[in-house]
Protein backbone atom coordinates (compact mmCIF):
# COMPACT_ATOMS: atom_id res chain seq x y z
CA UNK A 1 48.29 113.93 140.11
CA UNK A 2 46.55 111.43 141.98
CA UNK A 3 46.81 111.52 146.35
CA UNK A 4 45.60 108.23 148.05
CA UNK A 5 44.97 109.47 151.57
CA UNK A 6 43.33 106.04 152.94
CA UNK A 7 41.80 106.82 156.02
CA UNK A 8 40.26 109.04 158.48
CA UNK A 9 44.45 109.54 160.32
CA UNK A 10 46.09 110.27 156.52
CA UNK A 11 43.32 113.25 156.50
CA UNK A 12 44.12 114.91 159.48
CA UNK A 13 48.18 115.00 159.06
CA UNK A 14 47.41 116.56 155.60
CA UNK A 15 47.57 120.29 156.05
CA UNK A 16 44.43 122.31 153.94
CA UNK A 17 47.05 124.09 152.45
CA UNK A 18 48.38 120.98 150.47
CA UNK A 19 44.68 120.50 149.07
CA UNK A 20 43.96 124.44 147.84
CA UNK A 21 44.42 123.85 144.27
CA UNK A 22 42.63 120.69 143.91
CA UNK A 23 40.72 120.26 140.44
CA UNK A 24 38.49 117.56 142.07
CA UNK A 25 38.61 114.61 144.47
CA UNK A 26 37.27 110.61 144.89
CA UNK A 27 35.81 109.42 148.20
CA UNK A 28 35.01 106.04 148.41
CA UNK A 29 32.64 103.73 150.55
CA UNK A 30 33.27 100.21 151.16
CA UNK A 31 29.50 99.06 150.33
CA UNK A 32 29.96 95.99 153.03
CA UNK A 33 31.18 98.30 156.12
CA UNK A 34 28.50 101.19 157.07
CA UNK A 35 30.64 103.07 158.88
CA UNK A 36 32.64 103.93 155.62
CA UNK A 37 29.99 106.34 154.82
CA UNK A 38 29.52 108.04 157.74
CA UNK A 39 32.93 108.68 157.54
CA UNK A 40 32.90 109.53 153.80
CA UNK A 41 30.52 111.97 154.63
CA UNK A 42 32.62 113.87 157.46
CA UNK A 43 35.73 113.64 155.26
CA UNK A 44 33.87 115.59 152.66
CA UNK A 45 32.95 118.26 154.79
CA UNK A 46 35.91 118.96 156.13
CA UNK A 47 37.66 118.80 152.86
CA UNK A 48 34.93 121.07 151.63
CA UNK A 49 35.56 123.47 154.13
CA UNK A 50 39.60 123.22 153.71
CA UNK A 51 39.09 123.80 149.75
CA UNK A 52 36.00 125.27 149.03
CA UNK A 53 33.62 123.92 146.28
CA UNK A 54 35.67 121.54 143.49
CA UNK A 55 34.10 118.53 141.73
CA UNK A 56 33.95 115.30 143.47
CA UNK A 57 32.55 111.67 142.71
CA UNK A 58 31.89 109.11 145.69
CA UNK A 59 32.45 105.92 144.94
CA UNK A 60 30.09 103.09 146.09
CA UNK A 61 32.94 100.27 145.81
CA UNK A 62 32.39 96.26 146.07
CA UNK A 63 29.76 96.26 143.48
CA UNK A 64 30.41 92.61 142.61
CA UNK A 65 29.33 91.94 146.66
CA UNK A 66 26.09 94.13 146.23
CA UNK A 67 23.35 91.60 148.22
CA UNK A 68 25.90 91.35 151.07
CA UNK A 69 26.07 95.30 151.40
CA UNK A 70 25.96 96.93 155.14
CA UNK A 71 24.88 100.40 153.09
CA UNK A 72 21.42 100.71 151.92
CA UNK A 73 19.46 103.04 149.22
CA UNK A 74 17.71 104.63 151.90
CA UNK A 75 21.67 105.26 153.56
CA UNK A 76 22.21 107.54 150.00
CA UNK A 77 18.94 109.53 150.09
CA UNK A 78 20.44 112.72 151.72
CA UNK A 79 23.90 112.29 149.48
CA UNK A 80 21.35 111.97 146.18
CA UNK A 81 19.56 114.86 147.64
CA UNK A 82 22.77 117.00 148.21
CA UNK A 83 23.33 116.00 144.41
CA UNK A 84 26.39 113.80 145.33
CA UNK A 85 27.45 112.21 142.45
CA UNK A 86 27.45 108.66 143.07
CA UNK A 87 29.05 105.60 140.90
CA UNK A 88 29.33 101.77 141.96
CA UNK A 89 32.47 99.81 141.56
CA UNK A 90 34.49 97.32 141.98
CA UNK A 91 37.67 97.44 142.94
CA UNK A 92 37.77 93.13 142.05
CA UNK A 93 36.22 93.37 138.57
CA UNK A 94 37.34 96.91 137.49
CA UNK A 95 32.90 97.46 137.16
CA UNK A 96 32.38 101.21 137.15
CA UNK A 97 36.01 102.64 137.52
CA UNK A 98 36.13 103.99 133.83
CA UNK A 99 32.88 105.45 134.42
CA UNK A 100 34.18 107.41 137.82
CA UNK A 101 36.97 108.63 136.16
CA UNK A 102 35.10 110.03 132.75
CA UNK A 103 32.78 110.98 135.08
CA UNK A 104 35.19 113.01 137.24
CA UNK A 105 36.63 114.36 134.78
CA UNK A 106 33.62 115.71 132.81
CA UNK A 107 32.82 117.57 136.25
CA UNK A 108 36.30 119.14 136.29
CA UNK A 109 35.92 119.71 132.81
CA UNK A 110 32.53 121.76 133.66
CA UNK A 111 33.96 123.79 136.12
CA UNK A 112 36.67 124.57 134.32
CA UNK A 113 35.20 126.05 131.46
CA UNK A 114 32.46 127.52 134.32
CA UNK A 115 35.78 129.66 135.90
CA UNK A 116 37.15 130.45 132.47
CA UNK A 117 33.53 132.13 130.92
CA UNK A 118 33.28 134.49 134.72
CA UNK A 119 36.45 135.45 134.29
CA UNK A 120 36.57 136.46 130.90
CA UNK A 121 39.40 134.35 129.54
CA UNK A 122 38.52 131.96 126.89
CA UNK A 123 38.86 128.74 126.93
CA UNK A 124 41.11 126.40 123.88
């Protein structure tokens, strides 16, 4: 099941409650506005404190506009150094989404098989 929650307001009228359970989650940057990522990066927080620690992939999107970008390499240092998992797209050419969604689910594949080995079940 996929949730688009576009935008800072959709976030706060979802309860944490309706997110426990979560097997990972997408946050995505508009490459031409800066202020995306600040925002991306609050969003993640606060979804990380409301859920706890579940895969998630943020999405650099408007690949196909890169030179024009607001949001430079030296913006994704601390994200790269956090080991975000970053992937460019574009929303216009379809560039990278395949790869975020393999991608995603790879890392929900991980921790999946992660929960089932410490709890002792086994996984088939």
């Amino acid at each position: 099941m996929l949730w688009d929650l576009a935008g800072e307001d959709a976030l706060t009228t979802v309860k944490p409650a309706q997110l426990k359970g979560a097997s990972g989650y997408i946050l995505v940057v508009d490459g031409l506005r800066r202020q995306t990522l600040d925002a991306v990066i609050d969003l993640q927080r606060r979804v990380a404190e409301a859920i706890a620690t579940v895969p998630f992939v943020c999405v650099l999107n408007k690949a196909d506009r890169r030179e024009t970008w607001e949001v430079q390499p030296a913006d994704l240092e601390p994200l790269v150094a956090q080991h975000w998992t970053l992937v460019e797209t574009s929303a216009k050419t379809g560039s990278g989404v395949e790869e975020l969604f393999q991608t995603l689910t790879d890392a929900m594949m991980q921790e999946h098989n992660v929960s089932d080995s410490t709890s002792g079940a086994v996984a088939g």
